[in-house]
Each structure stands twice: as C-alpha cells, then as structure tokens.
C-alpha atoms as a PDB file:
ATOM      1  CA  UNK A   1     -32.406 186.007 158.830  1.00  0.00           C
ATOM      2  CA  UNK A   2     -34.303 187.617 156.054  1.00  0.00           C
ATOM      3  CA  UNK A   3     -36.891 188.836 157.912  1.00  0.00           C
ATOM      4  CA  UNK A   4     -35.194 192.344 158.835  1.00  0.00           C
ATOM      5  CA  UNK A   5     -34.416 193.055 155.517  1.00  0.00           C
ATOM      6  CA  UNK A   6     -30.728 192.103 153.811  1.00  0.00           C
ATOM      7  CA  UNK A   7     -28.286 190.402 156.308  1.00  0.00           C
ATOM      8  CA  UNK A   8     -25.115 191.658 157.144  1.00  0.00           C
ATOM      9  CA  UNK A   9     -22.859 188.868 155.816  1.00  0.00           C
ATOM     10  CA  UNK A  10     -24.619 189.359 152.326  1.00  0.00           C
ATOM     11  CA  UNK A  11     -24.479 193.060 152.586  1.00  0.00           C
ATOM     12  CA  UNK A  12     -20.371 192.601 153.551  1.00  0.00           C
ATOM     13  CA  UNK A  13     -20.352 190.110 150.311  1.00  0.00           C
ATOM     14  CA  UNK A  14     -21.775 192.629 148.132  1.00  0.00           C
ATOM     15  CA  UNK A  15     -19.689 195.507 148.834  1.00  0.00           C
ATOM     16  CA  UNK A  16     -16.470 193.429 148.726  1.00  0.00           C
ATOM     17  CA  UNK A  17     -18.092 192.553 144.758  1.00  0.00           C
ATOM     18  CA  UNK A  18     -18.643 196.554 144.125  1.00  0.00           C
ATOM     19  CA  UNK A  19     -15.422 197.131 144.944  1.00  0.00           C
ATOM     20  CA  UNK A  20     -13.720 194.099 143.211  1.00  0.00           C
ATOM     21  CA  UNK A  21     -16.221 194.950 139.514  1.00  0.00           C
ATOM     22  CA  UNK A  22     -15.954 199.084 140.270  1.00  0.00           C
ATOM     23  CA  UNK A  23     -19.000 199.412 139.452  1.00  0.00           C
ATOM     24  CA  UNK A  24     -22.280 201.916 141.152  1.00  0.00           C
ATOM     25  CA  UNK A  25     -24.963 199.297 142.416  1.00  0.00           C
ATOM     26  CA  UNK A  26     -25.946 195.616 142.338  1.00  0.00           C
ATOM     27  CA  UNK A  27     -29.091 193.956 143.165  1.00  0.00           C
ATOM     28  CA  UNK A  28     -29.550 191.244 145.408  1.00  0.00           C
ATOM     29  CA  UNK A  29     -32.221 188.588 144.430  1.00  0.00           C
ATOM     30  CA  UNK A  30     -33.599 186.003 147.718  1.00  0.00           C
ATOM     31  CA  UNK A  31     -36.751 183.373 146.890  1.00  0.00           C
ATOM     32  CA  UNK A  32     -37.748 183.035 150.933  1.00  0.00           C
ATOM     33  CA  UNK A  33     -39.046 179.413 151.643  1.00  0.00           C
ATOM     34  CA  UNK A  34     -39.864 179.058 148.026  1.00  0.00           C
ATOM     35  CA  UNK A  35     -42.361 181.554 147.782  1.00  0.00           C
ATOM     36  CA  UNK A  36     -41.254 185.422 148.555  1.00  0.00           C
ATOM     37  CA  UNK A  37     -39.355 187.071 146.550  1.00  0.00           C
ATOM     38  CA  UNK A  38     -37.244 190.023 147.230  1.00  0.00           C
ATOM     39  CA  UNK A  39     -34.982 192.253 146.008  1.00  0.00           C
ATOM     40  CA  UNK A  40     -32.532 194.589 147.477  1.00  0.00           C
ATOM     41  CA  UNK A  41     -30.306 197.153 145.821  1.00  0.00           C
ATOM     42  CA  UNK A  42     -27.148 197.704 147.231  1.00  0.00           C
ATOM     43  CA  UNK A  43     -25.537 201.066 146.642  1.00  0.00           C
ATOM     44  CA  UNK A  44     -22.032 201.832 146.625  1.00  0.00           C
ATOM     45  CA  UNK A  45     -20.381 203.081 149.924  1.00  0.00           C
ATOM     46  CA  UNK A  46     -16.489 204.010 149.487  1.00  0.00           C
ATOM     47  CA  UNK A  47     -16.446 204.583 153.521  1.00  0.00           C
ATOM     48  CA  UNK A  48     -17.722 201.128 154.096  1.00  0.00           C
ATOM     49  CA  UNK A  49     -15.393 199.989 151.252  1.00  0.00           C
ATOM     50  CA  UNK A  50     -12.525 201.092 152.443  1.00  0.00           C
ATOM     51  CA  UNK A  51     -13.393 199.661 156.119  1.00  0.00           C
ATOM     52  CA  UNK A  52     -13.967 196.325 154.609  1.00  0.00           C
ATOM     53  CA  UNK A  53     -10.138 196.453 152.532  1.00  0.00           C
ATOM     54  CA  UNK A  54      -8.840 197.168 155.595  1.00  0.00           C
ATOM     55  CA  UNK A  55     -10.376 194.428 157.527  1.00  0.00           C
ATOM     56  CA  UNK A  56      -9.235 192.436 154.979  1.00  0.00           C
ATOM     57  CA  UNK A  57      -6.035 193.591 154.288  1.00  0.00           C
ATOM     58  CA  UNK A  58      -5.609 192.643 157.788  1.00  0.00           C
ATOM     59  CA  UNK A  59      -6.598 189.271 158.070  1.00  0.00           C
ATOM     60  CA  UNK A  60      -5.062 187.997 155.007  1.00  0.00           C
ATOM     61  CA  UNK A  61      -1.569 189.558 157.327  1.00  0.00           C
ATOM     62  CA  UNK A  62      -2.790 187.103 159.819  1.00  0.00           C
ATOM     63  CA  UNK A  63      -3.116 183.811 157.315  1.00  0.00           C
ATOM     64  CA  UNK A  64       0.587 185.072 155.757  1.00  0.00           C
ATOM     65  CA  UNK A  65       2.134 184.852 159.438  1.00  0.00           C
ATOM     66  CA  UNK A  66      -0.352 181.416 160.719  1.00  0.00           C
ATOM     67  CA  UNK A  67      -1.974 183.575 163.565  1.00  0.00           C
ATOM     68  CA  UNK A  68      -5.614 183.875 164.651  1.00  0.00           C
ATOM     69  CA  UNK A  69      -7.053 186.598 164.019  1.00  0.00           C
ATOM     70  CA  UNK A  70      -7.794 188.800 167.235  1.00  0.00           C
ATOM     71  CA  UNK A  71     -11.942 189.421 167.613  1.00  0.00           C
ATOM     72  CA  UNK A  72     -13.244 193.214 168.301  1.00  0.00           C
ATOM     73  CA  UNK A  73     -12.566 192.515 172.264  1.00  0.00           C
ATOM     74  CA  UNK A  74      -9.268 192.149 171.475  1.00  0.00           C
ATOM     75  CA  UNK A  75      -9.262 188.750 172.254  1.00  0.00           C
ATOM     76  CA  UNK A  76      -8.172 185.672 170.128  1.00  0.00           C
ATOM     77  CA  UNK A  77     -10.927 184.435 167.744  1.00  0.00           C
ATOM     78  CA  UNK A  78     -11.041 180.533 167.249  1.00  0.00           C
END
C-alpha cells in the first residue's frame, strides 16, 4: 500500500487530526517490513478539510437516523 507513497485512508486520517488540533502540518512516520523508514509531511488543505466535515457531517446524519449510508453511485453501501 506504501509503495506509491502515503495511502489515502492515512492521508483522510490526518487531515481529519489537522482539523480536530488546528494546527499547519503533521508528519507521518511508517517502518515498512521492519526495515524502511519513511516519512511524509502532510500539509494543511482547508478545501479538502471542509470536504471531509462534510462527508462526515453526513454520515454521522445517517448513524442518528439507523440508515446505510448511500456509496458515490448512489447506491446503498453495506
């Protein structure tokens, strides 16, 4: 997953921590298989912020009224 440079679910986590701590930056440590170590900085992005309230904002409407959320298709995601 690593190999591409920082996932997207990690990426997603981080932004959702900028936004919680308010704060510019944060740097993401991985050990690969022991042995490689990386580090990414992740910079703060209001736009993709704001996207990722949102998207949360609505699911959190879907746990409140016990409905799946719908997928980008539209479709119901189980």
């Amino acid at each position: 997953m690593w190999a591409e440079g920082l996932p997207g679910y990690v990426r997603i986590q981080v932004l959702h921590q900028l936004a919680v701590a308010g704060v510019q930056a944060m740097d993401v440590v991985a050990l690969i298989c022991g042995q490689d170590l990386r580090i990414y900085r992740v910079e703060r992005d209001d736009v993709e912020i704001s996207r990722l309230i949102d998207a949360e904002r609505e699911f959190w409407h879907c746990v409140e009224i016990d409905q799946a959320p719908l997928d980008q298709g539209g479709m119901v995601a189980l």
